[in-house]
Every structure is written in structure tokens, then in C-alpha cells.
Protein backbone atom coordinates (compact mmCIF):
# COMPACT_ATOMS: atom_id res chain seq x y z
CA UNK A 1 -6.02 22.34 29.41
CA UNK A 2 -4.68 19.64 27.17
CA UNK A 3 -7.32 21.06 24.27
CA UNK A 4 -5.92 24.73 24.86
CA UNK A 5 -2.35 23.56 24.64
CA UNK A 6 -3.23 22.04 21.20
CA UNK A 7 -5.44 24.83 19.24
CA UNK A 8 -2.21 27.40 20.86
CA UNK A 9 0.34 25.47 19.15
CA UNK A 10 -2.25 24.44 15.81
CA UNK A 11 -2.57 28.73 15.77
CA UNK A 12 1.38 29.23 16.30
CA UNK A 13 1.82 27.25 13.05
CA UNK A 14 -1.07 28.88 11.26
CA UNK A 15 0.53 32.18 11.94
CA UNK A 16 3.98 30.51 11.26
CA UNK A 17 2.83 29.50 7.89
CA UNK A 18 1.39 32.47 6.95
CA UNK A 19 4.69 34.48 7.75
CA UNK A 20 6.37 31.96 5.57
CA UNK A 21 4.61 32.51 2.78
CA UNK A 22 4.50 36.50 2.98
CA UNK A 23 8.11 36.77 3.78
CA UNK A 24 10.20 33.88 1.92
CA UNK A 25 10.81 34.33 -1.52
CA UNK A 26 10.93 30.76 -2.25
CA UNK A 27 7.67 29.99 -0.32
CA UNK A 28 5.76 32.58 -1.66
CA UNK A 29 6.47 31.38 -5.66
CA UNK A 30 5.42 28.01 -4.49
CA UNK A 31 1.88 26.57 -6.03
CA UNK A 32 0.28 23.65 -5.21
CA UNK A 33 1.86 21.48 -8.22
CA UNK A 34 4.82 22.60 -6.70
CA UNK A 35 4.42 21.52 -3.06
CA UNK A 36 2.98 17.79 -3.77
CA UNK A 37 6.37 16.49 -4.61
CA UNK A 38 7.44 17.35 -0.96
CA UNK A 39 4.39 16.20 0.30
CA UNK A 40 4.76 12.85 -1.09
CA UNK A 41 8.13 12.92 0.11
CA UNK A 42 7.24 13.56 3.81
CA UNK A 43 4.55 10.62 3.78
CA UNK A 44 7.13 8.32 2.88
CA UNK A 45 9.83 9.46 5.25
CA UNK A 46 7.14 9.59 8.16
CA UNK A 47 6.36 5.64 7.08
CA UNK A 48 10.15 4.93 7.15
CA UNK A 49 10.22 6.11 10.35
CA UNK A 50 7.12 4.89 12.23
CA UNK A 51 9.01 1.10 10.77
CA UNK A 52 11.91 2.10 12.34
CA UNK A 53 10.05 3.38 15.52
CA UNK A 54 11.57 0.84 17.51
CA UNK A 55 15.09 2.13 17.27
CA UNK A 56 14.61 5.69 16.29
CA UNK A 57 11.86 6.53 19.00
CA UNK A 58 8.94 8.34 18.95
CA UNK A 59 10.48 11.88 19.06
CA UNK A 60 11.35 10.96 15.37
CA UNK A 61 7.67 9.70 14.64
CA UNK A 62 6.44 13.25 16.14
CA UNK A 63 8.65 14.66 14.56
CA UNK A 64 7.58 13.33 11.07
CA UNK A 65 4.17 14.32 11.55
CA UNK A 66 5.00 17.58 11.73
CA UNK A 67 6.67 17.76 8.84
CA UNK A 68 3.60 15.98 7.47
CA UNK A 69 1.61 18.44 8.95
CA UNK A 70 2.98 21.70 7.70
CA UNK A 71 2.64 20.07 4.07
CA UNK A 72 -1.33 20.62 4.99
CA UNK A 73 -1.16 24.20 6.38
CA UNK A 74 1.03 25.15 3.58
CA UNK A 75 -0.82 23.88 0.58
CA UNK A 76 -4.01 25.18 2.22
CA UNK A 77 -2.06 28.60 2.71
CA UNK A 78 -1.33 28.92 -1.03
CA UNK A 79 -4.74 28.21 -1.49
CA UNK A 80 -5.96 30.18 0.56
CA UNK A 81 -4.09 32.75 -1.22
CA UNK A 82 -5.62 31.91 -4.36
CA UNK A 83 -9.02 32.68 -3.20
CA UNK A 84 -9.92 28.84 -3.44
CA UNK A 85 -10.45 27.82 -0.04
CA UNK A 86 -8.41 28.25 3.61
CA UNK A 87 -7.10 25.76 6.62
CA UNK A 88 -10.53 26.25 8.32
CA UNK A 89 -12.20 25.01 5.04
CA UNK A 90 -10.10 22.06 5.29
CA UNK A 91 -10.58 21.36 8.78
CA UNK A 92 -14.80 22.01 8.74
CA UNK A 93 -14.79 19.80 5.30
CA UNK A 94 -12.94 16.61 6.76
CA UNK A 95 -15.19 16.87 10.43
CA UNK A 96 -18.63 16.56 8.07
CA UNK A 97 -17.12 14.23 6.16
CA UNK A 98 -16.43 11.93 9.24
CA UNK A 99 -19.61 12.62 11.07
CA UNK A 100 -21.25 11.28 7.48
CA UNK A 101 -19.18 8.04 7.06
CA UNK A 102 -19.73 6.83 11.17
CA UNK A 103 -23.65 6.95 11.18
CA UNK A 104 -23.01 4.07 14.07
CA UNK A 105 -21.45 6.70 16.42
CA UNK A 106 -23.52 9.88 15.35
CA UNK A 107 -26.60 8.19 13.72
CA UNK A 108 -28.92 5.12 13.76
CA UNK A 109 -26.95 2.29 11.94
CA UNK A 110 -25.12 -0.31 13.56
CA UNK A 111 -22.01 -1.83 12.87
CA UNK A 112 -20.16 -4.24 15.59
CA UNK A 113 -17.16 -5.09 13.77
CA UNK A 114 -14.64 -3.00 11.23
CA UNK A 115 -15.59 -4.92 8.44
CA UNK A 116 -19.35 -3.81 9.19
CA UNK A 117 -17.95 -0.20 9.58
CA UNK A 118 -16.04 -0.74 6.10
CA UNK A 119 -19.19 -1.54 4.24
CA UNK A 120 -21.61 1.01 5.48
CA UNK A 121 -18.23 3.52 4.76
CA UNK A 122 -18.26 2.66 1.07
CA UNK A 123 -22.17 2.52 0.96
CA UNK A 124 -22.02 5.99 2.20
CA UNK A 125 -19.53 6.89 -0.37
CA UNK A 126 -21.53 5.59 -3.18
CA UNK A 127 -25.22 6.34 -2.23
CA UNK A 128 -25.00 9.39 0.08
CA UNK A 129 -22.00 11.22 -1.96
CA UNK A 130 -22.81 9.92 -5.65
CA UNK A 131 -20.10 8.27 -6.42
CA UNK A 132 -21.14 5.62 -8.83
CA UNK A 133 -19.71 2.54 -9.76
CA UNK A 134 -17.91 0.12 -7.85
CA UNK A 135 -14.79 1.13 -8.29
CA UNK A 136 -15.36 4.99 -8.28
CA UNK A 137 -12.26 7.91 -7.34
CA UNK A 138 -9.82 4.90 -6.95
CA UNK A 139 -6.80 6.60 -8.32
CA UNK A 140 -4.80 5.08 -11.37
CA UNK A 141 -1.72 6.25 -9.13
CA UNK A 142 -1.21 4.62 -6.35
CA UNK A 143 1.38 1.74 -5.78
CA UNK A 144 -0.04 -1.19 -7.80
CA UNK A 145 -0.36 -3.30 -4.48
CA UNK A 146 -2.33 -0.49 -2.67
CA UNK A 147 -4.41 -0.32 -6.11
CA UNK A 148 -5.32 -4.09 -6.51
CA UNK A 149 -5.77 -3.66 -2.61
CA UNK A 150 -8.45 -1.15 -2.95
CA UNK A 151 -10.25 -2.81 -5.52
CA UNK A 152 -10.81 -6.01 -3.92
CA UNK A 153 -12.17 -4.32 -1.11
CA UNK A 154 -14.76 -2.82 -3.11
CA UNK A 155 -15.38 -5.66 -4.36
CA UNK A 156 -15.97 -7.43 -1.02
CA UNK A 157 -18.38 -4.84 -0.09
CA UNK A 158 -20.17 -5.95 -1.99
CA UNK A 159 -20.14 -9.43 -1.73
CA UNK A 160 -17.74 -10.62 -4.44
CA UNK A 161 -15.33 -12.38 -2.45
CA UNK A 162 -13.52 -15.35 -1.61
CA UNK A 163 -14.60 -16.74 2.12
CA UNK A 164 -11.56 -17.28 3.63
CA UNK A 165 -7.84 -17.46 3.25
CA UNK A 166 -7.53 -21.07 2.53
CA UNK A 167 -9.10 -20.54 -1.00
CA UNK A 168 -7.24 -17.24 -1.81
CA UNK A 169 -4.05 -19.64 -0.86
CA UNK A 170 -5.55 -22.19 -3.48
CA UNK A 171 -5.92 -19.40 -6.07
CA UNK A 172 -2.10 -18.66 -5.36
CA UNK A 173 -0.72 -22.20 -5.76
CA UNK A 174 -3.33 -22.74 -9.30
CA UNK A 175 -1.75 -19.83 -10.19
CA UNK A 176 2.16 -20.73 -9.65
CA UNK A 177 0.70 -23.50 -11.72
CA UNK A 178 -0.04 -21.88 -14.84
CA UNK A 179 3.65 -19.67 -14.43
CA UNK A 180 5.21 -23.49 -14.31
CA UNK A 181 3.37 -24.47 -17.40
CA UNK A 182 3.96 -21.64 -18.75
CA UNK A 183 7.70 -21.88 -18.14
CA UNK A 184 8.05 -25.49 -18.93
CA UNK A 185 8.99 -28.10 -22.17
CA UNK A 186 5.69 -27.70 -24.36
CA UNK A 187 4.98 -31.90 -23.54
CA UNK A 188 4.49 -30.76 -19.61
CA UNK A 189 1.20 -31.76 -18.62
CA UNK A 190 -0.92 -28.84 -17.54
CA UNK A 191 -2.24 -28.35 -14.36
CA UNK A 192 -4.72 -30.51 -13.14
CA UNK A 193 -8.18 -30.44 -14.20
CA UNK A 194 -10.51 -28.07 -12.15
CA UNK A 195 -14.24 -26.68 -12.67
CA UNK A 196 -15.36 -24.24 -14.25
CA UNK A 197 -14.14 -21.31 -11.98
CA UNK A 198 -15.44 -17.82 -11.50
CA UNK A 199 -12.21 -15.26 -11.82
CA UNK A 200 -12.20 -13.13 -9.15
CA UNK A 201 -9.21 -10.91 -10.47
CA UNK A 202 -11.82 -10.37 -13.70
CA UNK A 203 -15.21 -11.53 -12.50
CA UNK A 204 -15.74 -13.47 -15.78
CA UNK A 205 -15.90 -17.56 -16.17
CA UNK A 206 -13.04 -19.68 -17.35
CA UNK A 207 -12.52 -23.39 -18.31
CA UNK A 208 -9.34 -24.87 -16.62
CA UNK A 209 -9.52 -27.87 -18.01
CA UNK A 210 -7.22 -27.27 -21.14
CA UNK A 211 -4.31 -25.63 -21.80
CA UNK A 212 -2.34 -24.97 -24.83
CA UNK A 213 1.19 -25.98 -24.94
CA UNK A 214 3.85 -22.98 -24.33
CA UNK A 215 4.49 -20.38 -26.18
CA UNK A 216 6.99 -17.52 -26.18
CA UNK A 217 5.50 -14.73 -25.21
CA UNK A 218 6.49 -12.65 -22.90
CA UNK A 219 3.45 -10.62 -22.84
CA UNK A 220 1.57 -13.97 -21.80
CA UNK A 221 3.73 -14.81 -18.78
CA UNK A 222 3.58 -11.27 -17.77
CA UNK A 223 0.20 -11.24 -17.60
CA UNK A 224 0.19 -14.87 -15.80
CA UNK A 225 2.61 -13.11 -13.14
CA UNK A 226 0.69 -10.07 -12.71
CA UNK A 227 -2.34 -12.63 -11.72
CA UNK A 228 -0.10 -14.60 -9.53
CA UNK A 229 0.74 -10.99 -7.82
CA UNK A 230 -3.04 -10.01 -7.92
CA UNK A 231 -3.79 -13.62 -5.70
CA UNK A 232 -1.15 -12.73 -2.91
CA UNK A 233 -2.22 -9.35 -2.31
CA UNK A 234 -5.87 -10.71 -2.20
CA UNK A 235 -4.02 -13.13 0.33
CA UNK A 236 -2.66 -10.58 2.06
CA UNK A 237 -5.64 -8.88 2.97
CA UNK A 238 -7.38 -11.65 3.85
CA UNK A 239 -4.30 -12.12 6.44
CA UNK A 240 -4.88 -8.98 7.36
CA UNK A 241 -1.38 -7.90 6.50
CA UNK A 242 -0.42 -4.65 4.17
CA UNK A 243 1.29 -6.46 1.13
CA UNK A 244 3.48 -3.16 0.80
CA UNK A 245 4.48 -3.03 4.20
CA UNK A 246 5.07 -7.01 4.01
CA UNK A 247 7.20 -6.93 0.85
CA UNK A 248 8.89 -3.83 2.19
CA UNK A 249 10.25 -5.80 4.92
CA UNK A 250 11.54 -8.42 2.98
CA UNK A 251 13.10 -6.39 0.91
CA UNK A 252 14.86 -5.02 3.77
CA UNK A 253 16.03 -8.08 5.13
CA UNK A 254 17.28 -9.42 1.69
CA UNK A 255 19.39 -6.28 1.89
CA UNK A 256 20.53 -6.94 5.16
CA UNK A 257 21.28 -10.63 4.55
CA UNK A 258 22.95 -9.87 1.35
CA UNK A 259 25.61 -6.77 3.14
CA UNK A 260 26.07 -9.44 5.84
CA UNK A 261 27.09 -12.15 3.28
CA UNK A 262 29.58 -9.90 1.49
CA UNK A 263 30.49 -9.19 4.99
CA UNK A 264 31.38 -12.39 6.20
CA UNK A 265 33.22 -13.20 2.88
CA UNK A 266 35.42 -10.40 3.17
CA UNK A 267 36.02 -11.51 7.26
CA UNK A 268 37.29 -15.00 5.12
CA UNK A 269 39.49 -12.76 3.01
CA UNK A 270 37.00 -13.01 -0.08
CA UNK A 271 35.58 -11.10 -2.53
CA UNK A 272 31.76 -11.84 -2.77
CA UNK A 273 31.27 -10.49 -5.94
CA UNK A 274 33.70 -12.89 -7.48
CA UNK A 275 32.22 -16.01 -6.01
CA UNK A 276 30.94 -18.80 -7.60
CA UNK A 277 26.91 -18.67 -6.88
CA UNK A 278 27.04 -21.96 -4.58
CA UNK A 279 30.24 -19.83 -2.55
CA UNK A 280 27.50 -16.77 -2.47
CA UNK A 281 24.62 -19.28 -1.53
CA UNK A 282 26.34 -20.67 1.36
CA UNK A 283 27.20 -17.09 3.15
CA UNK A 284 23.65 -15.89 2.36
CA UNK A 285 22.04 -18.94 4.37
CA UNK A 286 24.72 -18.23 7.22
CA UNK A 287 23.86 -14.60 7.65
CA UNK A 288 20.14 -15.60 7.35
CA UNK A 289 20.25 -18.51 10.30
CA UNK A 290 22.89 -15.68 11.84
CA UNK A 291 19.96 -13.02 11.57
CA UNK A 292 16.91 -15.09 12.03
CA UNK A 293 14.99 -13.81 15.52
């Protein structure tokens, strides 16, 4: 009964849809260029909301998913219309798909643990769907931490990876290292002495041992920083934590902390804006000992 109730209300939206699009002017101009923005959109409020899903419930979550939802049956409406392909397309597409990538539930091969899935996953995607290279349909647009995500995955499927977290770590803190030097008088000692490394943000070889004193260049340090960056998502995954989600949060609770300081000046009769930084330092660190679990 449970399946029945679900392909009733999956056909109430298909016929929905369609009436949409016949009937509403604005629907029916829509194209596909057109609808992505929303789409977008609806991902991001439906990850706002499964953060918040504590507090807001999981009537919201649902209720984001349906929104999410109707972003499929519509674009697959207009095309549809188009002559291009229709929601059943979609649907039969994505079940092959599936059936191809889990060979260890409807095939032969074995995999006991999710990284064993992962790997036969991307093997599948390169040898069974021709998809060559390492690195192939990783999009150029996705949020750089879900990008340098993505490709150190593919690169650990295929072997080129640190072993554990406790030399990703050591990759972080040699590269803090080079930011210092890079930051400091141009007499600062560099960092000290280490082999002859393999680069796992480049996969090429590089001499630690010397450094040249610091320069301006702004282009330099950026680049420095973007490796530091590169390290902590690689850290990241190795935690096993999403480095978007993770820096979303803290983000979040700097704002918090931040409205809470101002808040707590104001309580004093103060404005925090026209503090002196140690005055502004001080309320932060009691609204962050005030908001720590």
C-alpha cells in the first residue's frame, strides 16, 4: 500500500506539472536556462534547512524536497516539450545507471566497505562509461572546496594518497610554514629542512630544503594560501567531515558570537562598533565561553 500511495501522489504532480506548464503564462515561457537558477536556489535552501533540522523539524525538510522535487518534473516537463526527452526518461536513465555503478548488489564484485564501493564506482565510470582521464566530467563550477574535494578522491582511487590523517595534518602545519616565511622579515630562517617530498596538491617533486628570502608578491602568497586551503580540505576528508558544511558552521557561529558581543556591549550601554579592538576582544571571548555547548 505504501508503494501505491507514492506512484498516486508521484502521478498527481506529474499531472500537476503538466497543467502548469499548459496553463501559466509564466511557466509555459520558461526554458531550461531559465529554471536552473531556481533550481540551484532550492538545493541550497533544502541544505539550510536539513542544518537547521533540529529546530525547524522535519515538516520543513519534507517540505524542501518537494520544492526540490518539482525543479525535476518541471525541467523534464519543458523538455519533454521540446521533444528532447520526458520524466520517465529521467527516471529509467538514473535506475540503469545505479544498477551499473553497484555490481556488489546486482552483479559479481565485492566490496565490504564504502571506500571499496567508491572505487569500483569511479572504475565503472571510467572503464564501463568511457570517461577517460582521472579527473573526467568534474565540473569547473562547483564550490572550490567541493572541487579540490572531488579531485582528491579521484586521486585516491587510484592510489595517490596520503595514508592517514596524521600526515595530511603535517602537510597543513609545513604549509602554515611557508605562509609564515612568506609573511616574515626576509632574515627569518625558513622552515626546517625536509626531504625531497612528492606534492600531492600537484603530483610533481619538490626540494624543501631552500627557500628564497620574501618577496612582495601577492600572487606568491596567494598561491601559498590556496595550498594551505588545498591541505585542510584533504584533511577534512580524511576526517571524514564536509569542509563546506564544516566552514559553514563556523561561519555561523562567528556570526552568532559576533551579534552576541555587540549585544552584550550595548546591555553595558556601549557601542561595539566604536570600541577599541581589546574592548571588542573581550565581549567576543564572553559570548563565546557564554555560547560554548
Amino acid at each position: 500500500m505504501q508503494r501505491e500511495a507514492v506512484v498516486h501522489e508521484l502521478e498527481r504532480l506529474y499531472d500537476l506539472t503538466r497543467r502548469l506548464r499548459r496553463d501559466c503564462p509564466w511557466d509555459r515561457r520558461q526554458t531550461q536556462e531559465d529554471i536552473v537558477a531556481y533550481t540551484l536556489e532550492e538545493t541550497y535552501e533544502l541544505v539550510d534547512t536539513v542544518r537547521h533540522r533540529a529546530t525547524r523539524g522535519d515538516a520543513a525538510v519534507c517540505g524542501e524536497l518537494g520544492d526540490l522535487l518539482f525543479q525535476v518534473y518541471f525541467l523534464a516537463c519543458v523538455a519533454e516539450d521540446d521533444g528532447l526527452y520526458d520524466l520517465g526518461d529521467v527516471a529509467s536513465g538514473i535506475h540503469t545507471k545505479l544498477v551499473r555503478r553497484h555490481p556488489h548488489i546486482f552483479g559479481e564484485a565485492s566490496a565490504d566497505t564504502p571506500d571499496d564501493v567508491r572505487r569500483n564506482w569511479d572504475a565503472i565510470k571510467r572503464e564501463s562509461e568511457g570517461r577517460e582521464g582521472i579527473f573526467h566530467d568534474i565540473p569547473e563550477a562547483f564550490p572550490s572546496t567541493l572541487l579540490a574535494q572531488k579531485l582528491q578522491q579521484r586521486a585516491a582511487a587510484i592510489g595517490f594518497d596520503w595514508v592517514d590523517a596524521a600526515e595530511v595534518l603535517a602537510k597543513v602545519k609545513e604549509e602554515t610554514a611557508e605562509i609564515e616565511y612568506e609573511l616574515g622579515p626576509a632574515d627569518e630562517p625558513a622552515p626546517a629542512d625536509l626531504a625531497p617530498r612528492r606534492d600531492r596538491a600537484t603530483g610533481s617533486q619538490q626540494e624543501t630544503g631552500s627557500h628564497q628570502a620574501p618577496v612582495d608578491d601577492q600572487e606568491k602568497v596567494a598561491a601559498e594560501v590556496g595550498d594551505l586551503l588545498f591541505s585542510v580540505v584533504n584533511l577534512c576528508r580524511k576526517l571524514k567531515v564536509d569542509p563546506e558544511l564544516a566552514l559553514r558552521h563556523s561561519a555561523f557561529r562567528f556570526r552568532e558570537r559576533v551579534e552576541a558581543a555587540a549585544g552584550a556591549a550595548g546591555a553595558d550601554g556601549l557601542l561595539f562598533e566604536e570600541l577599541g579592538l581589546e574592548e571588542q576582544e573581550a565581549y567576543y571571548q564572553r559570548a563565546k565561553k557564554e555560547q560554548r555547548p
